[in-house]
Protein backbone atom coordinates (compact mmCIF):
# COMPACT_ATOMS: atom_id res chain seq x y z
CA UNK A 1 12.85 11.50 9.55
CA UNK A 2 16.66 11.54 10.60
CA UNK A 3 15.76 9.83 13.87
CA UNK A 4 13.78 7.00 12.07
CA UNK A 5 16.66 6.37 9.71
CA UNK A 6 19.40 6.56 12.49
CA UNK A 7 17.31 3.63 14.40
CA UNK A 8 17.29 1.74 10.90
CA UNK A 9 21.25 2.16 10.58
CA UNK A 10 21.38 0.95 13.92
CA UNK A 11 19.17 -1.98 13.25
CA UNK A 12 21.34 -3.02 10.81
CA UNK A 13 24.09 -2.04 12.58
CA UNK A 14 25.53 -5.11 13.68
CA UNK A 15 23.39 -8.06 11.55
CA UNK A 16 25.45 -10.76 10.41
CA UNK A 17 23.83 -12.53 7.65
CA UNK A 18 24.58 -16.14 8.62
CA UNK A 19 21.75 -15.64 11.42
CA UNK A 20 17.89 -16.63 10.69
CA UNK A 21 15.89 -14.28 10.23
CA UNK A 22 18.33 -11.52 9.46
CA UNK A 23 17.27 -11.07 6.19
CA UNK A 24 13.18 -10.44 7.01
CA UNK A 25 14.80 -7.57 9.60
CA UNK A 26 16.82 -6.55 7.01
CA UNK A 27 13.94 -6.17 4.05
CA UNK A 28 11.63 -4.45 6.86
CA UNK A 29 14.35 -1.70 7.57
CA UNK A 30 14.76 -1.34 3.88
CA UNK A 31 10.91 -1.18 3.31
CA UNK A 32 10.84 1.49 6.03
CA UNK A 33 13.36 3.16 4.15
CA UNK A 34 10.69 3.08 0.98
CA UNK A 35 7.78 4.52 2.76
CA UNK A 36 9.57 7.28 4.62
CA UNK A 37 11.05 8.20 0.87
CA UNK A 38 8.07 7.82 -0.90
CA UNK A 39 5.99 9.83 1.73
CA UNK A 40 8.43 12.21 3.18
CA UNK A 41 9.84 15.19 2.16
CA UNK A 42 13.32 13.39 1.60
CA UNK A 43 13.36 11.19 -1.22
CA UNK A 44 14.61 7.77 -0.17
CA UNK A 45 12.55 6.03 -2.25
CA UNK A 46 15.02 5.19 -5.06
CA UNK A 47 18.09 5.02 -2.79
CA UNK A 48 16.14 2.23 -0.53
CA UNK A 49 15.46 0.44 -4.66
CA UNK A 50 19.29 0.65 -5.44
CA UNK A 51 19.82 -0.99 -1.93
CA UNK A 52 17.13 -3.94 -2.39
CA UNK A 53 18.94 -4.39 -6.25
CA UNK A 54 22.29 -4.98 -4.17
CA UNK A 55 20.51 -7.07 -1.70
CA UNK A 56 19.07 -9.25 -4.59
CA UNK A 57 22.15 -9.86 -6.39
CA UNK A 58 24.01 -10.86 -2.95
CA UNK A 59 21.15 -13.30 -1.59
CA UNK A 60 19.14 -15.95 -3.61
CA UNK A 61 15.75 -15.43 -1.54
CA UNK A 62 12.34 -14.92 -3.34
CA UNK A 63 10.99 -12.46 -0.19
CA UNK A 64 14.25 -10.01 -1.26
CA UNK A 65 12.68 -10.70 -4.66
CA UNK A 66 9.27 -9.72 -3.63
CA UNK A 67 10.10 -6.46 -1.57
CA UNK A 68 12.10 -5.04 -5.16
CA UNK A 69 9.20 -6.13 -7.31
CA UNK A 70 6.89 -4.48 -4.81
CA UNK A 71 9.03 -0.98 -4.47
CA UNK A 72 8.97 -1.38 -8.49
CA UNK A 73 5.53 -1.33 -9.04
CA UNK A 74 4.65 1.38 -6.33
CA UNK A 75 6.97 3.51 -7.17
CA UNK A 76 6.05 3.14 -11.17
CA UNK A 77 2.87 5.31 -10.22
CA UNK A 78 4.41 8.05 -7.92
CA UNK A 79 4.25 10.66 -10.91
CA UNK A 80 0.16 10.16 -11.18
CA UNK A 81 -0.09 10.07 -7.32
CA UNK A 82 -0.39 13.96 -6.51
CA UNK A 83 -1.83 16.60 -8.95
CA UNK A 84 0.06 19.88 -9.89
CA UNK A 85 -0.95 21.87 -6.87
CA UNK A 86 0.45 18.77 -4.79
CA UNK A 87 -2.98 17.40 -3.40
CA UNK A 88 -3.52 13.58 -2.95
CA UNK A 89 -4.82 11.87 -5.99
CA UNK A 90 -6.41 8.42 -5.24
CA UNK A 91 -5.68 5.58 -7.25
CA UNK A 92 -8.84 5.10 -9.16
CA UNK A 93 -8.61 8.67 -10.29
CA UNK A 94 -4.84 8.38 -11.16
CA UNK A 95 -4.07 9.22 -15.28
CA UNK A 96 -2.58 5.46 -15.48
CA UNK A 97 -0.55 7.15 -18.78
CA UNK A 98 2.11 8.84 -16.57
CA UNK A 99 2.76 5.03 -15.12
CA UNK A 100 6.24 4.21 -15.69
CA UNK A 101 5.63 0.87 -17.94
CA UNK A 102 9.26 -0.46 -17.93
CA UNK A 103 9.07 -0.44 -14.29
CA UNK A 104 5.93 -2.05 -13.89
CA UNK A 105 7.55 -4.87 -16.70
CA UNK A 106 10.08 -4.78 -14.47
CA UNK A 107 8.10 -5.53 -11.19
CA UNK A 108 6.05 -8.07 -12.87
CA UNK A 109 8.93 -10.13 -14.31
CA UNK A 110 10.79 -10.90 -10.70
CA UNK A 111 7.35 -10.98 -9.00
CA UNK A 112 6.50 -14.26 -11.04
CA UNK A 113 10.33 -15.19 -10.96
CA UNK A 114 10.04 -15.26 -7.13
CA UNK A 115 6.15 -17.03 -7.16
CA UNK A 116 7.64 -19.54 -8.91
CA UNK A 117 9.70 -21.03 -6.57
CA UNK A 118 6.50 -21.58 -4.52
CA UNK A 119 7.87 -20.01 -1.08
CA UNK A 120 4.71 -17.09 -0.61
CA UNK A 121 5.99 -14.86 1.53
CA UNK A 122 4.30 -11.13 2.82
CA UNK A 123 6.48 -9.25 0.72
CA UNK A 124 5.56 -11.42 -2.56
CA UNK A 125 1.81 -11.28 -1.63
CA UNK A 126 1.85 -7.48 -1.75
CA UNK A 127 3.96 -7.05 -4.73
CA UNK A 128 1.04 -9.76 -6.44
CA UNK A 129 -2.10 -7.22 -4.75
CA UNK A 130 -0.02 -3.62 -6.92
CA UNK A 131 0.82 -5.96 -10.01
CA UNK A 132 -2.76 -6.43 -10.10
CA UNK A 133 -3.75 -3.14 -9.90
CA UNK A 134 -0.97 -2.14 -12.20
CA UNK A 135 -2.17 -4.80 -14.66
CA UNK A 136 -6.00 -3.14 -15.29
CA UNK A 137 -5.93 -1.08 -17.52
CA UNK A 138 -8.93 1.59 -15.93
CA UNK A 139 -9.99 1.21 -11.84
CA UNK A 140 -13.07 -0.60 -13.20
CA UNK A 141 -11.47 -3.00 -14.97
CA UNK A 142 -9.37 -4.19 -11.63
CA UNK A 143 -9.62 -7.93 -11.14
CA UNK A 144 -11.10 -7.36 -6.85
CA UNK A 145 -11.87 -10.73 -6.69
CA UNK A 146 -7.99 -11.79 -6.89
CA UNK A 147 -7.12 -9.05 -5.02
CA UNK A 148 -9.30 -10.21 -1.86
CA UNK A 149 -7.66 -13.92 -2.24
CA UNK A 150 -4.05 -12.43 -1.94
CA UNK A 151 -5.62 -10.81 0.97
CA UNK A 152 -6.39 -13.59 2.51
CA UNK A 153 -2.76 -14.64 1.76
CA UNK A 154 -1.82 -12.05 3.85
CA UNK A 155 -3.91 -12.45 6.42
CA UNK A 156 -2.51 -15.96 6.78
CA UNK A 157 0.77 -14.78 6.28
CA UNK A 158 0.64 -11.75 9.21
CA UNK A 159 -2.86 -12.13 11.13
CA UNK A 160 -2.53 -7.77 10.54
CA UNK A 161 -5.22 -5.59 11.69
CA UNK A 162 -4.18 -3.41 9.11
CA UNK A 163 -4.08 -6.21 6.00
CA UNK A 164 -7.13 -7.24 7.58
CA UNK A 165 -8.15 -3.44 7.06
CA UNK A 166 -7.84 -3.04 3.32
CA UNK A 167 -8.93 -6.25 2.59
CA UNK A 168 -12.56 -4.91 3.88
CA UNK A 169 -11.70 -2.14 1.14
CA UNK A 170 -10.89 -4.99 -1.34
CA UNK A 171 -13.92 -6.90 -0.23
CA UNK A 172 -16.50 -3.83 -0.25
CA UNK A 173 -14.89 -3.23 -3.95
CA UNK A 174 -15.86 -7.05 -4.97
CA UNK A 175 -18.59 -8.07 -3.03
CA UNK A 176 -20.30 -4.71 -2.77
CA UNK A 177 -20.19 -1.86 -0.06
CA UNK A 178 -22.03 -3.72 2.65
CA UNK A 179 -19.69 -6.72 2.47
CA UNK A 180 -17.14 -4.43 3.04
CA UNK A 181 -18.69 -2.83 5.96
CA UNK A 182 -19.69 -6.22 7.32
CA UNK A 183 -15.51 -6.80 7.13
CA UNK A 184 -14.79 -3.77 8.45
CA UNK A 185 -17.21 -4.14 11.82
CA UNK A 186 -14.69 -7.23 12.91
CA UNK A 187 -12.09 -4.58 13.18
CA UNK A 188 -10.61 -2.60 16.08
CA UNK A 189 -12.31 0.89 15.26
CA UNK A 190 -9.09 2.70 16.78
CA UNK A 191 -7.07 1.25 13.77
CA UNK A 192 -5.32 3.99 11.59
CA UNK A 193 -7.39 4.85 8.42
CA UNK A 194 -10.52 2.96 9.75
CA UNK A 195 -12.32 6.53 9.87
CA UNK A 196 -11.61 7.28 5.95
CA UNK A 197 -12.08 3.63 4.90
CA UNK A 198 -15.68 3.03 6.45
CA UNK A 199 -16.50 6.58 5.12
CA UNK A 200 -15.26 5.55 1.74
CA UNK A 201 -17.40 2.42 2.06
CA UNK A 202 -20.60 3.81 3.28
CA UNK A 203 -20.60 6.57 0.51
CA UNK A 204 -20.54 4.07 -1.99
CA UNK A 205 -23.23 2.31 -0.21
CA UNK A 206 -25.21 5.90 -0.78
CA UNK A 207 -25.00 7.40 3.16
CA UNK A 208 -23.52 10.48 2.37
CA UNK A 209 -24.35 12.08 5.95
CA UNK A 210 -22.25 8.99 7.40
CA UNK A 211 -19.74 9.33 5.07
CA UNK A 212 -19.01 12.80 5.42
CA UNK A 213 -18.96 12.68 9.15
CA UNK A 214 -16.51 10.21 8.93
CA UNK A 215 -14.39 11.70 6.32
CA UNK A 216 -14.03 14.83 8.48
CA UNK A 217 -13.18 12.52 11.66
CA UNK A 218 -10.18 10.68 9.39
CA UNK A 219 -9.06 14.10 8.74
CA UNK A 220 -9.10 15.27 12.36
CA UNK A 221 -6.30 11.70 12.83
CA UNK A 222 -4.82 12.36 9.40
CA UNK A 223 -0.91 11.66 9.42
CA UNK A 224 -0.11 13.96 6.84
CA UNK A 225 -0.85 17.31 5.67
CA UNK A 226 -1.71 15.91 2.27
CA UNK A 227 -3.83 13.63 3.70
CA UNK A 228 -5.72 15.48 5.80
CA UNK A 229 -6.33 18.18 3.12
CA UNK A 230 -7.62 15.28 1.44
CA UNK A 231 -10.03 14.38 3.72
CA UNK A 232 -11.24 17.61 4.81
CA UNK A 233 -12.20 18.04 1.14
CA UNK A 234 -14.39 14.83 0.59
CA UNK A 235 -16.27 15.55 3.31
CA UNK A 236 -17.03 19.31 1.91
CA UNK A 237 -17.81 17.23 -1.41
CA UNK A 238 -20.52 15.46 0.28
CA UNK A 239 -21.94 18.02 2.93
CA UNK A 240 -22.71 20.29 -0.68
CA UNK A 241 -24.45 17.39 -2.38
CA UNK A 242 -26.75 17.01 0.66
């Protein structure tokens, strides 16, 4: 962790502001900041918000807009995202009461400030994919369809193996299991999480032996702890209903 953010500092070190593409280096760092906060066992999560609210005030550009709306509207669910005993809980199982509403408001209202001005950029895509999530009001009720069109957004917008990854998740959730799996056999296989998605996909398409081999291979390349704890205990979940 204190190596990551010491190559951030020193990232943005020495950027002058008057320089394109300063500010997408600048929003990446920051967004690093997020993740490592949000995941880690340091909390940078609302520091790296306080710094994209000072970076939004400074600079009149909708992708700054985009990356605050988008730490808004994750971090509105971080209370729901781990149950008492600290184990991963996924997002359709999350209690969507202990979402923190004013901060989703929040997210929402400079998300569709920044769409406005019609200049779509990555940032603004994903902040429209966790507004729509935020937005239904149970996991069944989620709008997929919309969420596999920003997708493609993104896709346009990055040409990312790993956009191009959940949007096979957001495609097997719309179209069905198998038209996820068709999505997901375009992909590199070595990807990170492509073990735990096609798992997640083939249960739902009823393969449980499949599913659970591949749940316990995600957990062998889990990142985290959390996550492979996770893992490990899907597959057990499906190995006793066989």
């Amino acid at each position: 962790m204190a190596q990551r953010i010491s190559r951030a500092k020193r990232t943005v070190g020495g950027v002058r502001f008057d320089q394109p593409g300063d500010v997408g280096t600048v929003l990446r760092v920051l967004y690093l900041v997020f993740n490592e906060g949000y995941s880690g066992d340091v909390d940078l999560a609302a520091e790296a918000i306080r710094l994209t609210r000072q970076l939004a005030a400074a600079i009149d550009h909708p992708e700054v807009a985009g990356l605050l709306a988008l730490m808004l509207l994750h971090h509105a669910r971080r209370a729901s995202r781990t149950a008492p005993d600290g184990s991963l809980v996924p997002l359709a199982e999350q209690d969507r009461a202990r979402w923190d509403t004013a901060a989703i408001t929040e997210g929402v209202t400079i998300l569709q400030a920044a769409l406005h001005r019609d200049r779509l950029g990555e940032f603004q895509a994903q902040a429209a994919i966790a507004a729509l999530h935020a937005d239904a009001p149970t996991a069944e009720e989620t709008d997929w369809p919309q969420i596999v069109e920003w997708y493609d957004e993104l896709v346009r917008l990055t040409d990312s193996p790993v956009v191009r990854l959940n949007r096979a998740v957001a495609v097997g959730e719309a179209d069905g299991p198998r038209a996820g799996l068709a999505a997901l056999a375009e992909l590199d296989d070595s990807l990170p999480r492509y073990p735990a998605v096609s798992a997640y996909l083939h249960e739902r398409d009823g393969d449980l032996a499949t599913a659970a081999r591949l749940y316990a291979e995600a957990a062998d390349k889990a990142a985290t702890l959390a996550e492979r704890d996770h893992l490990t205990r899907q597959a057990a979940r499906l190995n006793a209903r066989r």
